[in-house]
Protein backbone atom coordinates (compact mmCIF):
# COMPACT_ATOMS: atom_id res chain seq x y z
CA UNK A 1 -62.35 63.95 -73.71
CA UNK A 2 -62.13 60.54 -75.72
CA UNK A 3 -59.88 58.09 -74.78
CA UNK A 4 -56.56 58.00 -76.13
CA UNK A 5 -54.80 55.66 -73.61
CA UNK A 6 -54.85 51.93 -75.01
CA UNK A 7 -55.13 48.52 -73.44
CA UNK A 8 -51.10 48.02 -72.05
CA UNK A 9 -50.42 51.34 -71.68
CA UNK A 10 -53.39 51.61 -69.41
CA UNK A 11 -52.07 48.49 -67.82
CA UNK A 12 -49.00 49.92 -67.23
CA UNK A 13 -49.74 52.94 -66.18
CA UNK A 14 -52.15 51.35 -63.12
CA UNK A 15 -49.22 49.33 -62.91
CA UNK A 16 -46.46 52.21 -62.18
CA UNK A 17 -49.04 54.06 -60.24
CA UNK A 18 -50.20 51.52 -57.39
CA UNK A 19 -46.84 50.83 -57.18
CA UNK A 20 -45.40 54.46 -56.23
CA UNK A 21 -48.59 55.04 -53.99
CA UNK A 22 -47.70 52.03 -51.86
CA UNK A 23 -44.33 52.98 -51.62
CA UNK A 24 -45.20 56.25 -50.43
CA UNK A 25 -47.81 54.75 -47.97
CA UNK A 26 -44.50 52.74 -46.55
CA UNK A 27 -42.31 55.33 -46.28
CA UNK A 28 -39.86 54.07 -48.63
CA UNK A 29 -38.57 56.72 -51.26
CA UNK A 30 -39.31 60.35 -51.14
CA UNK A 31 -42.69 62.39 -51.29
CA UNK A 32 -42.28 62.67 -54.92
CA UNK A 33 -43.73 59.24 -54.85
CA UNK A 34 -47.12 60.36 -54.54
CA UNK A 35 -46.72 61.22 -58.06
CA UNK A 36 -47.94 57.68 -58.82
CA UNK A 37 -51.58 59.44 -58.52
CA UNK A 38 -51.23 61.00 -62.22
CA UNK A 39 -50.17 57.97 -63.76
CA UNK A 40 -52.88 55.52 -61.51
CA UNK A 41 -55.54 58.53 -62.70
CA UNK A 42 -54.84 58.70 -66.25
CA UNK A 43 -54.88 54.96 -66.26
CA UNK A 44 -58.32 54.43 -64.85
CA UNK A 45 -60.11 57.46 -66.81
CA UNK A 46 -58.05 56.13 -69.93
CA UNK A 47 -57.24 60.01 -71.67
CA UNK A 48 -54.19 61.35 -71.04
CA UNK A 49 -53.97 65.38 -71.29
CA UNK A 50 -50.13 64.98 -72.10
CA UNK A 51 -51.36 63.20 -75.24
CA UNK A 52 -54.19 65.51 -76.20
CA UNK A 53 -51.38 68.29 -76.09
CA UNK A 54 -49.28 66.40 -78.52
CA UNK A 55 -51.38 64.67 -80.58
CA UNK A 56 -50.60 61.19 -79.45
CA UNK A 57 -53.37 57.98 -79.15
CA UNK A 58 -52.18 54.39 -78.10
CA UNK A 59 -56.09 53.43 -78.09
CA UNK A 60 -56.64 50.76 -80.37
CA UNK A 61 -59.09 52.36 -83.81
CA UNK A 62 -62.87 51.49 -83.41
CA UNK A 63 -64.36 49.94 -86.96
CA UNK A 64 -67.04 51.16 -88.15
C-alpha cells in the first residue's frame, strides 16, 4: 500500500469528508451522508484502493 493520493487531493478529500460527516451528525441531508467516511479515510491514510484498481497516482514523484 504506497501512497498514491497527493497533497490537494488529500486536502480535498478531508475537505468533502468532514463536511458530509457533520452534516450527517446535524441531521441535514440523508444517511447517504455518512459516506463522507471513505473520502475523510482515504484522505488521512493517503492510498486510495479506487486508484490502485485503475492505475491512477496524484502523489507528487519522490527524486532519488
Amino acid at each position: 500500500m504506497s501512497a498514491n493520493v497527493g497533497g490537494i487531493d488529500k486536502i480535498l478529500r478531508i475537505v468533502a469528508g468532514l463536511i458530509l460527516i457533520v452534516l450527517a451528525i446535524m441531521g441535514i441531508g440523508t444517511p447517504w451522508t455518512w459516506i463522507g467516511v471513505v473520502p475523510l479515510a482515504t484522505g488521512l491514510m493517503g492510498w486510495c484502493p479506487a486508484y490502485s484498481l485503475f492505475g491512477l497516482n496524484t502523489c507528487p514523484m519522490k527524486k532519488a
